[in-house]
Protein backbone atom coordinates (compact mmCIF):
# COMPACT_ATOMS: atom_id res chain seq x y z
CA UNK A 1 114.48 100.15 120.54
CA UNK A 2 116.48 102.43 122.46
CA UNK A 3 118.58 99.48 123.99
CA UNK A 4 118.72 97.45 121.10
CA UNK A 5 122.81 96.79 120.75
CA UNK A 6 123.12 96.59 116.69
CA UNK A 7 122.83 100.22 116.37
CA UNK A 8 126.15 102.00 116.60
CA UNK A 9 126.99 105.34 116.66
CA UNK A 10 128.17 107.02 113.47
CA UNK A 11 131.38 109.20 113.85
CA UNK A 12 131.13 112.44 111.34
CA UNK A 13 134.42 113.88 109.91
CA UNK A 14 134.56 117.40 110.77
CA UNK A 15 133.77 119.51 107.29
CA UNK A 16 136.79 121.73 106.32
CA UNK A 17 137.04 124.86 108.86
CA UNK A 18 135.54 127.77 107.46
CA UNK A 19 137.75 130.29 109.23
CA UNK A 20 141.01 128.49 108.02
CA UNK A 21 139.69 128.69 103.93
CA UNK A 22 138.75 131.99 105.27
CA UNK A 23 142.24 133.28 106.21
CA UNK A 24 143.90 131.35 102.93
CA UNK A 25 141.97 133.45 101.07
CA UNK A 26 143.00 136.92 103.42
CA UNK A 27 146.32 135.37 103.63
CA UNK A 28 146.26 135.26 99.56
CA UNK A 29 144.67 138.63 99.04
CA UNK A 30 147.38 140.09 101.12
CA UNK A 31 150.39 138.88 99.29
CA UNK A 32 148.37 140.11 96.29
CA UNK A 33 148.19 143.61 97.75
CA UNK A 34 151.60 143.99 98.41
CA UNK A 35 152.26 142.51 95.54
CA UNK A 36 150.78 145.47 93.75
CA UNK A 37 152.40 148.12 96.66
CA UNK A 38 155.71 146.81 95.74
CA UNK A 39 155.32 147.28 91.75
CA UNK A 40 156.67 150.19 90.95
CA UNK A 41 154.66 150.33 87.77
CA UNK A 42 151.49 151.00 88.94
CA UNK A 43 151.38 154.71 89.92
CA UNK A 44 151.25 155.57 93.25
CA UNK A 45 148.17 157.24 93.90
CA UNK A 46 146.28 153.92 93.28
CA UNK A 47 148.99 152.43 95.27
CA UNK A 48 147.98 154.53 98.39
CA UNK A 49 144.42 153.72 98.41
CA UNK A 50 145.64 150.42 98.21
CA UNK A 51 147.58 150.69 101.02
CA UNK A 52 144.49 152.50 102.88
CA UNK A 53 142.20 149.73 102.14
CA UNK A 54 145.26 147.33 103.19
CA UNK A 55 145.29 148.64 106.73
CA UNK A 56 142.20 149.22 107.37
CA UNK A 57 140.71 146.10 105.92
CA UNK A 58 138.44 147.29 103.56
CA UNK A 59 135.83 145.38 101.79
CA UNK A 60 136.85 146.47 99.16
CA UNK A 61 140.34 145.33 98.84
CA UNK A 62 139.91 142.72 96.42
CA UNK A 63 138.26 144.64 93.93
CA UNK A 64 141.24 147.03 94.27
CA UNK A 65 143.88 144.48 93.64
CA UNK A 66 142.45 142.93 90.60
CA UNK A 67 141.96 146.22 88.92
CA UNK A 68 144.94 147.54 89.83
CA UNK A 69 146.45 144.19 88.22
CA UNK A 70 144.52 144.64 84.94
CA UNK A 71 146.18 147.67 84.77
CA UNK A 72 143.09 150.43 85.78
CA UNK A 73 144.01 152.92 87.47
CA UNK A 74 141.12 153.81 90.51
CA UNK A 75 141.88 157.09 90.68
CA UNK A 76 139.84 158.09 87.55
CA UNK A 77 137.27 155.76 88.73
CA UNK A 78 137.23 157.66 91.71
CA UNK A 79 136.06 160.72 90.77
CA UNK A 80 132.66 159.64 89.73
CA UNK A 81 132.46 157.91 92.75
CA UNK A 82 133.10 161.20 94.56
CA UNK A 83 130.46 163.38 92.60
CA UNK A 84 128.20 160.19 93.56
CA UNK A 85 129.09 160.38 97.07
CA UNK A 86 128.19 164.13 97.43
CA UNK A 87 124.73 163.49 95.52
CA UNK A 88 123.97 160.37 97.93
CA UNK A 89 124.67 162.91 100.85
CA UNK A 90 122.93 165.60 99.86
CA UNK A 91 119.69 162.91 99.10
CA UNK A 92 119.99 161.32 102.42
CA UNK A 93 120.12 164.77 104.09
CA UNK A 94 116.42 165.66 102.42
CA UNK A 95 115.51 161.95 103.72
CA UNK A 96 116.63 162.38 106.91
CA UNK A 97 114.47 165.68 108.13
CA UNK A 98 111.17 163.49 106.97
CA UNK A 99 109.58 166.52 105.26
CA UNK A 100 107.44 166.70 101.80
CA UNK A 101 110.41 165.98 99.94
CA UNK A 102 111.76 163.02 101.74
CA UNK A 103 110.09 160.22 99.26
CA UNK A 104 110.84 162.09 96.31
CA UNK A 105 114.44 162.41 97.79
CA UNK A 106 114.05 158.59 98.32
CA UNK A 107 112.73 157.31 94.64
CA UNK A 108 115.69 159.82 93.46
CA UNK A 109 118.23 157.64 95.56
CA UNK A 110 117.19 154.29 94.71
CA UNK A 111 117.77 155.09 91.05
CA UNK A 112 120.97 156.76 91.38
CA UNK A 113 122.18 153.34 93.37
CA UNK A 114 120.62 151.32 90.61
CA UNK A 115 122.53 153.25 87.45
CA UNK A 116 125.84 153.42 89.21
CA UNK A 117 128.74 151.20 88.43
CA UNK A 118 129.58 150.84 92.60
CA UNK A 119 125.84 150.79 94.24
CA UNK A 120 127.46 148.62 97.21
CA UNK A 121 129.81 151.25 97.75
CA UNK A 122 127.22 154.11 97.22
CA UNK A 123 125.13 152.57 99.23
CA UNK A 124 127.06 151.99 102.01
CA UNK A 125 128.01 155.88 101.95
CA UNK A 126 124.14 156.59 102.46
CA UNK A 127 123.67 154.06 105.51
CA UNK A 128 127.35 155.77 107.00
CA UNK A 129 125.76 159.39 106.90
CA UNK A 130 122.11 158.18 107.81
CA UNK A 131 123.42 157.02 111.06
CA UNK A 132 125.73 159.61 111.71
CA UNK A 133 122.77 161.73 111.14
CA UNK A 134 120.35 160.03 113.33
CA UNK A 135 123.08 159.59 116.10
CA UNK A 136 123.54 163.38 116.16
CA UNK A 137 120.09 164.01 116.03
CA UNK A 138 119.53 161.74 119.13
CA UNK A 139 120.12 164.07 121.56
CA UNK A 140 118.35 163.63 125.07
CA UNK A 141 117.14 160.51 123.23
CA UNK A 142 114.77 161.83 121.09
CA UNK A 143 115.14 159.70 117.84
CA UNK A 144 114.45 156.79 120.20
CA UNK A 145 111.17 158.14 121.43
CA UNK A 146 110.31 158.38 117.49
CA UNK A 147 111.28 155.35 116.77
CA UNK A 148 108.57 154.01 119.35
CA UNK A 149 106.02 156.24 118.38
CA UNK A 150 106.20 155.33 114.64
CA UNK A 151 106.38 151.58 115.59
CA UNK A 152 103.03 151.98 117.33
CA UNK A 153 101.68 153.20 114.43
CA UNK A 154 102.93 151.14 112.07
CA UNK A 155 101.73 148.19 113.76
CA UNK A 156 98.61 149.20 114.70
């Protein structure tokens, strides 16, 4: 079967390259952007965090753009977020020394991310000071010797 000659080999056509769609759509976001930096209308304190999230490619860009084209202005949105940001700190900090209160701390947490209007952005806040946290509590490699420790009991 392997030699029989009728068979021929089928030639694909490449599908369309993700990373080019991907840049047309970066390419399209960032004539949006400074489409709203240039607009003089829109007042310039959401224009700056535009401009932030601009240079330093922020995730969130998009979301930026298109409210800052329906007219919103972040800023006011902003300061929730901020009073959010301080709570999600202050939970992950109880979390983080693994004491009594760490699962109340937790269950506190996971409903503040569930009943806000930017979990993604909450969330990400928590993983950003969890990490920071456990990196500076990793000294002489001690987080890393828990870590094993708790895997061998988990697993058990």
């Amino acid at each position: 079967m392997t030699t029989h000659s009728s068979a021929t080999a089928r030639t694909e056509t490449p599908h369309v390259n993700k990373s080019t769609r991907t840049n047309t759509i970066m390419n399209a976001l960032t004539r949006r952007a400074q489409a709203v930096l240039n607009d003089r209308s829109i007042d310039p304190q959401t224009r700056a965090i535009i401009r932030y999230a601009l240079e330093t490619n922020d995730p969130w860009l998009a979301e930026l753009v298109k409210r800052a084209d329906a007219g919103e202005s972040i800023v006011d949105k902003l300061d929730c977020l901020q009073t959010s940001e301080e709570k999600i700190e202050a939970l992950a900090e109880i979390i983080c020394r693994a004491n009594d209160e760490a699962a109340a701390a937790l269950l506190v947490l996971m409903g503040t991310l569930e009943n806000s209007m930017h979990p993604k952005a909450l969330a990400n806040t928590a993983k950003h000071f969890a990490f920071t946290r456990c990196g500076d509590a990793n000294l002489f490699g001690m987080v890393d010797a828990q870590i094993a420790t708790i895997e061998g009991e988990l697993l058990a």
